[in-house]
N, C-alpha and C. Protein backbone atom coordinates (compact mmCIF):
# COMPACT_ATOMS: atom_id res chain seq x y z
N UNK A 1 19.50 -17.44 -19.18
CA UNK A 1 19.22 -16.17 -18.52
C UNK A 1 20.41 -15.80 -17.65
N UNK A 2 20.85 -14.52 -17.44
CA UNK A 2 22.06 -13.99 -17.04
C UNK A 2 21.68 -13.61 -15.60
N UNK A 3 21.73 -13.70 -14.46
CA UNK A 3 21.59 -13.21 -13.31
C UNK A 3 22.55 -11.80 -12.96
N UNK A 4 21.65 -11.18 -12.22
CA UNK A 4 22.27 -9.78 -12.16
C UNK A 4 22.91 -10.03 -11.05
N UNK A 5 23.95 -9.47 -10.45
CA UNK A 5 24.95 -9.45 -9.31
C UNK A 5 23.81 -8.57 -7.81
N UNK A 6 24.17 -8.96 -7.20
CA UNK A 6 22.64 -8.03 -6.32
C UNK A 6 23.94 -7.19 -5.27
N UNK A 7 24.70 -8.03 -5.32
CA UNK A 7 26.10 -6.60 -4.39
C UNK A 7 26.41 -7.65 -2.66
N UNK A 8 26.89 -7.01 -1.78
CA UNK A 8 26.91 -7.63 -0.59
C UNK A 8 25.95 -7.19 0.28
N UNK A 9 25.84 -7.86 1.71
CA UNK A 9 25.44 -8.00 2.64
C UNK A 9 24.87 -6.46 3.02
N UNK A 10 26.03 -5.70 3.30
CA UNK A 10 26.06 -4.32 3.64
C UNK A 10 25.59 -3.38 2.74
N UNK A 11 25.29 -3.89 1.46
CA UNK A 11 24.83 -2.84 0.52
C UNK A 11 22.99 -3.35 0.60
N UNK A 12 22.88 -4.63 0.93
CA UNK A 12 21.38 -4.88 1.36
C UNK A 12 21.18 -4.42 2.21
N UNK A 13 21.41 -4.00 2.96
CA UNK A 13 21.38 -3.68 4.80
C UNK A 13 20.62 -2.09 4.49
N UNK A 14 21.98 -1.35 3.35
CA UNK A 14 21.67 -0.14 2.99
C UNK A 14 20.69 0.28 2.29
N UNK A 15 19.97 -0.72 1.91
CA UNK A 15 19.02 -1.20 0.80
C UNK A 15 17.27 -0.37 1.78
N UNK A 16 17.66 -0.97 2.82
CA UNK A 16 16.30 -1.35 4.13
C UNK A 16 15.85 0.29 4.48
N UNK A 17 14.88 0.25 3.69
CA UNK A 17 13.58 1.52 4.35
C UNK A 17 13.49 1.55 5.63
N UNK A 18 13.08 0.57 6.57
CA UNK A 18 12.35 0.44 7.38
C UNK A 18 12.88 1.23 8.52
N UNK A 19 14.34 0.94 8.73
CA UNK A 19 14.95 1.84 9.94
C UNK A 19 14.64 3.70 9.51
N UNK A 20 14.36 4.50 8.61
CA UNK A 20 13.96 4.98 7.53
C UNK A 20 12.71 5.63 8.06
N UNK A 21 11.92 4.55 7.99
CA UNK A 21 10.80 4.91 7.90
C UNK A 21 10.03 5.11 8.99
N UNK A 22 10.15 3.64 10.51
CA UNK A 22 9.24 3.46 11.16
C UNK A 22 9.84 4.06 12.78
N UNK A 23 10.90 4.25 12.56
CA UNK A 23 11.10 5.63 14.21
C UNK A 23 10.73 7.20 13.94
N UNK A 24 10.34 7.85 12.97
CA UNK A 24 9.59 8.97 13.22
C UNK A 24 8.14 8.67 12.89
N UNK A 25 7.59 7.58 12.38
CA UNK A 25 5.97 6.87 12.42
C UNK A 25 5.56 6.84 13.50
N UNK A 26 6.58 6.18 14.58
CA UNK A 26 6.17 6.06 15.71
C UNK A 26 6.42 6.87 16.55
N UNK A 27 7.61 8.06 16.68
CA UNK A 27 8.08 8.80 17.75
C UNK A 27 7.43 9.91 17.25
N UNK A 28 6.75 10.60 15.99
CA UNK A 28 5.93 11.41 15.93
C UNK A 28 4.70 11.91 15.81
N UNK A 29 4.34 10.40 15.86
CA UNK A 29 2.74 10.20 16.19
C UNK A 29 2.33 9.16 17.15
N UNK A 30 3.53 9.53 18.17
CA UNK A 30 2.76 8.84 19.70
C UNK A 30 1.77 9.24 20.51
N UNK A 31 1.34 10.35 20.36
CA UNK A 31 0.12 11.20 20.50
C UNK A 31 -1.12 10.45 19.75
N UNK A 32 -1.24 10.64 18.95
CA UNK A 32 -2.36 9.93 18.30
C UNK A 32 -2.91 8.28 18.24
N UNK A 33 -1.34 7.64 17.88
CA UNK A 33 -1.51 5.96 18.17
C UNK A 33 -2.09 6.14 19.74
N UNK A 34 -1.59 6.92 20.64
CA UNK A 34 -2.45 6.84 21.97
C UNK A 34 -3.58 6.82 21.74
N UNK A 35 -4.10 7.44 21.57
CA UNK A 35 -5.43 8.31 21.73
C UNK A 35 -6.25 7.41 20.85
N UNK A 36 -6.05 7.44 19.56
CA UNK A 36 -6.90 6.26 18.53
C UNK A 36 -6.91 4.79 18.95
N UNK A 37 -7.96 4.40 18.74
CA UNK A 37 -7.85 3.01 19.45
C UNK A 37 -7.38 2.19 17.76
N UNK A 38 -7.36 2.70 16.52
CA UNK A 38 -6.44 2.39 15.51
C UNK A 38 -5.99 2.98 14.77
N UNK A 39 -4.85 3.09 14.27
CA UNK A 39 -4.46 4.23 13.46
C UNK A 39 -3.32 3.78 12.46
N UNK A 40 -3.73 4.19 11.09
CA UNK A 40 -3.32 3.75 9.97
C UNK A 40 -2.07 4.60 9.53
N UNK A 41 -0.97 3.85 10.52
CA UNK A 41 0.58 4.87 10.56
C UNK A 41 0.70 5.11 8.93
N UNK A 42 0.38 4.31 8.05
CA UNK A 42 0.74 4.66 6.36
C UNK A 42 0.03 5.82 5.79
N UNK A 43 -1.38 5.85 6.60
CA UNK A 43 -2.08 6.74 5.80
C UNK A 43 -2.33 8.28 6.20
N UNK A 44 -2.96 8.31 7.70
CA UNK A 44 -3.16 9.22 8.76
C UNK A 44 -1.90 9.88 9.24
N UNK A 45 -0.68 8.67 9.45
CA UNK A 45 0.65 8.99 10.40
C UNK A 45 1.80 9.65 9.27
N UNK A 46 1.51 9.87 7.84
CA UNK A 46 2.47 9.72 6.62
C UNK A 46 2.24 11.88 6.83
N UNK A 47 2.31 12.75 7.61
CA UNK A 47 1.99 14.17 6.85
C UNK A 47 3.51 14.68 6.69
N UNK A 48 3.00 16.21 5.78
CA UNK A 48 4.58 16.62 5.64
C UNK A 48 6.19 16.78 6.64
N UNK A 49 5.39 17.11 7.82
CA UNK A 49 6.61 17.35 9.10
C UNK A 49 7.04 15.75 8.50
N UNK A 50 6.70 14.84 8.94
CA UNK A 50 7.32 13.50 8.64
C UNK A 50 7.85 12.70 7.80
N UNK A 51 7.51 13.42 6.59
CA UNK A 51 7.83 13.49 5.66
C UNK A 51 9.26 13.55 5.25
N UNK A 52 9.56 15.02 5.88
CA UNK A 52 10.19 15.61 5.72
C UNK A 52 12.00 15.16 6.40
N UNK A 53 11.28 14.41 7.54
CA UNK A 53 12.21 13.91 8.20
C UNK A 53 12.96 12.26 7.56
N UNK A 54 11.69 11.72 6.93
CA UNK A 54 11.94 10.91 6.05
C UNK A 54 12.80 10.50 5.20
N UNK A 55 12.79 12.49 4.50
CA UNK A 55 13.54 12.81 3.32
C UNK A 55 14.93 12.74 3.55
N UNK A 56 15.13 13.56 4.97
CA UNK A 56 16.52 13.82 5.31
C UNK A 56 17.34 12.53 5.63
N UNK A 57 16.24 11.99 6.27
CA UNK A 57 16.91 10.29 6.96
C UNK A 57 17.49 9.33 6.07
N UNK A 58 16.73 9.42 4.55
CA UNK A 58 16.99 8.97 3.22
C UNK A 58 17.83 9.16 2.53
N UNK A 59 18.13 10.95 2.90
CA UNK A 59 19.68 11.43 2.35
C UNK A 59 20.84 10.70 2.71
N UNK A 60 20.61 10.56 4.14
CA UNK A 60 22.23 10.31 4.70
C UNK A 60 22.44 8.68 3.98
N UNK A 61 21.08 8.21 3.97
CA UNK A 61 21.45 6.41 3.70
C UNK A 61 22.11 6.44 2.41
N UNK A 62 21.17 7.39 1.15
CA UNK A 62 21.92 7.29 0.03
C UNK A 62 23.69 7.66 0.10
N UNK A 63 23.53 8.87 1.00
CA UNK A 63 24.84 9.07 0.83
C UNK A 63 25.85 8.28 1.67
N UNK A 64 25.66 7.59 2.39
CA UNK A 64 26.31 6.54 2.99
C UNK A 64 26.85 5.11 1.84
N UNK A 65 25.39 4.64 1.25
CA UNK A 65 25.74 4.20 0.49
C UNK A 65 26.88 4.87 -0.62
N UNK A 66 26.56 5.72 -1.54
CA UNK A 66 27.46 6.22 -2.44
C UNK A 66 29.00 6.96 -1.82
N UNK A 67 29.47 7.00 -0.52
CA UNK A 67 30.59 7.17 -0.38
C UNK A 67 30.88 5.69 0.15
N UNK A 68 30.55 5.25 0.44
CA UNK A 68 31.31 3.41 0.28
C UNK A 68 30.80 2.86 -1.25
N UNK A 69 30.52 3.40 -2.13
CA UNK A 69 31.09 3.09 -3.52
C UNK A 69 29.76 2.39 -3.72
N UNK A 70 28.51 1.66 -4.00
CA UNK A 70 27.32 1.40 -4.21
C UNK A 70 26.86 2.63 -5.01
N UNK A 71 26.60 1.52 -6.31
CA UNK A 71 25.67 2.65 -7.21
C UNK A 71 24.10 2.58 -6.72
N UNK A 72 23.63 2.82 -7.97
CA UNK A 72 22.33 2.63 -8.34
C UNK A 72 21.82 1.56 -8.45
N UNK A 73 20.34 1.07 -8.07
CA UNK A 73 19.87 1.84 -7.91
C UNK A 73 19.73 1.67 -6.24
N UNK A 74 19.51 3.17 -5.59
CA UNK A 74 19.37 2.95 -3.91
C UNK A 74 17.56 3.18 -3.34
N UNK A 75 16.54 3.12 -4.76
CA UNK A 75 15.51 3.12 -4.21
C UNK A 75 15.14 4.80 -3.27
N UNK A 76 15.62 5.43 -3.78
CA UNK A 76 15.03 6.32 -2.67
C UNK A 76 13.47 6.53 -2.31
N UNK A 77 13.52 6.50 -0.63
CA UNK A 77 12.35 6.37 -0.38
C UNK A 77 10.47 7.52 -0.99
N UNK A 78 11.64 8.74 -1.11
CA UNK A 78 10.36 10.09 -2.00
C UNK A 78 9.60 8.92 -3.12
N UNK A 79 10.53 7.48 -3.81
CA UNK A 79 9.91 7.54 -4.54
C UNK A 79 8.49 6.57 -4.33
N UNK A 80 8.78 5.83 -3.22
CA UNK A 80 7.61 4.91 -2.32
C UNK A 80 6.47 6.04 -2.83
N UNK A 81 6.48 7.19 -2.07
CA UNK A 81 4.90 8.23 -2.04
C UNK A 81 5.06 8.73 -3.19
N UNK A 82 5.68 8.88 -3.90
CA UNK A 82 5.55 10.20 -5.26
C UNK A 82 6.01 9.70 -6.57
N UNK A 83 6.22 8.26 -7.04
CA UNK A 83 6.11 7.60 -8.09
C UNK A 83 5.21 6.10 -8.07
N UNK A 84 5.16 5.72 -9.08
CA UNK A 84 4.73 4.10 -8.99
C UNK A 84 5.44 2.88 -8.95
N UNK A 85 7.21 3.83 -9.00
CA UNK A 85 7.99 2.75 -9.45
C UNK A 85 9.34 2.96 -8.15
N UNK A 86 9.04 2.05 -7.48
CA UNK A 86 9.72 1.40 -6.06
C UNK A 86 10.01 0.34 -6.21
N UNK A 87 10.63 -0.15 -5.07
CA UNK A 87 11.23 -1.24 -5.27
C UNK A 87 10.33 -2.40 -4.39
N UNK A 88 9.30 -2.35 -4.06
CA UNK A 88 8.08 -3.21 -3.82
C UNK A 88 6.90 -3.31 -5.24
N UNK A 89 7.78 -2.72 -6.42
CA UNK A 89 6.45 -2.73 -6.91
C UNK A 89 5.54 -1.25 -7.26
N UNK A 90 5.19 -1.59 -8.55
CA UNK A 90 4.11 -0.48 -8.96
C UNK A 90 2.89 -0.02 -7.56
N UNK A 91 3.23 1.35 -7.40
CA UNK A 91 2.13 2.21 -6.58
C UNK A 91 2.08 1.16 -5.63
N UNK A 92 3.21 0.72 -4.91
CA UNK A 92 3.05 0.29 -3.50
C UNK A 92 2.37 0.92 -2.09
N UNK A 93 2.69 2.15 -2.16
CA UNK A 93 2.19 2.84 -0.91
C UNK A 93 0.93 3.15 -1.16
N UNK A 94 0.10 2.86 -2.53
CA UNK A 94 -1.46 3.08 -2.88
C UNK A 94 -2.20 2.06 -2.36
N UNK A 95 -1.03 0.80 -2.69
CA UNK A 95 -2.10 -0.57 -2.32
C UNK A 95 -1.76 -0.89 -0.96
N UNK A 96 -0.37 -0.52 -0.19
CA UNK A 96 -0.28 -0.47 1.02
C UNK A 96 -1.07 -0.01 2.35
N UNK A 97 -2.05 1.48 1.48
CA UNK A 97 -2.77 2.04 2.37
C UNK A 97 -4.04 1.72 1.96
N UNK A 98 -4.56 1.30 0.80
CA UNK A 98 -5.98 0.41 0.13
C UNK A 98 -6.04 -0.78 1.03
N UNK A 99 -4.78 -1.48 1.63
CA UNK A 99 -5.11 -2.69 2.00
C UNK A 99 -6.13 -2.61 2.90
N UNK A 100 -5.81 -1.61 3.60
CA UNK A 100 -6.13 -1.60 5.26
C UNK A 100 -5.76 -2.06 6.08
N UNK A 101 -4.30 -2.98 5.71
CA UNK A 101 -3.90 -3.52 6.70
C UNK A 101 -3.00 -3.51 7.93
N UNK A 102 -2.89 -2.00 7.48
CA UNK A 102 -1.80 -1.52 8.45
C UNK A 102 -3.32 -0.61 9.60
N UNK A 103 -4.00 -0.69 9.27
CA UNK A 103 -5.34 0.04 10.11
C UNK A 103 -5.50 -0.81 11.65
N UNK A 104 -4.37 -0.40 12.34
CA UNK A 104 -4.55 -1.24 13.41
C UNK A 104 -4.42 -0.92 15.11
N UNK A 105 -4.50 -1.66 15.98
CA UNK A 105 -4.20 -0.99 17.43
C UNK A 105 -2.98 -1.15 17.63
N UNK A 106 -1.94 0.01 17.67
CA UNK A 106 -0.15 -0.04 18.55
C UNK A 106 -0.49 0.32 19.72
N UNK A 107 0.24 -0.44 20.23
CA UNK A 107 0.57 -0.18 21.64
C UNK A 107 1.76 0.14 22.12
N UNK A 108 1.92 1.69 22.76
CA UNK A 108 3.71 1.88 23.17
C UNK A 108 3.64 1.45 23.94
């Protein structure tokens, strides 16, 4: 079996949703994580404004990546909510928010 090359350090780094994902989860639904004594940032905290910001935040990573020379694939995050095929896995964000396990108390 041939192992695929996975790239460097910095192209994993570029790889990572999470910076991505979880400062407008939390800085735009600090209102609500207040107020709810739990709140399911994947499911409840996911609407379009945030979305949207998502999208843009996603742009710059791809394009960060692709002007320091990193191809494909960069995972873009639209495709977490709006395909089945991510890089966690078939319909991750279905079974992510089925789990329930993100249904929980934050505290700022």
């Amino acid at each position: 079996m041939r192992s695929r090359r996975s790239g460097d350090a910095l192209s994993g780094a570029l790889m990572n949703a999470g910076p991505i994902i979880h400062p407008p989860f939390i800085l735009m639904n600090a209102g609500p994580i207040e107020h709810f004594e739990q709140w399911d940032i994947h499911n409840e905290g996911t609407q379009s404004s945030i979305r949207r910001v998502h999208t843009a935040l996603d742009n710059e990573r791809i394009a960060i990546r692709e002007a320091l020379g990193y191809g494909a694939p960069h995972f873009p995050l639209v495709d977490h909510y709006e395909t089945s095929n991510w890089m966690y896995g078939n319909l991750a964000h279905d079974k992510l928010v089925g789990s329930g396990d993100w249904h929980e108390h934050l505290d700022l």
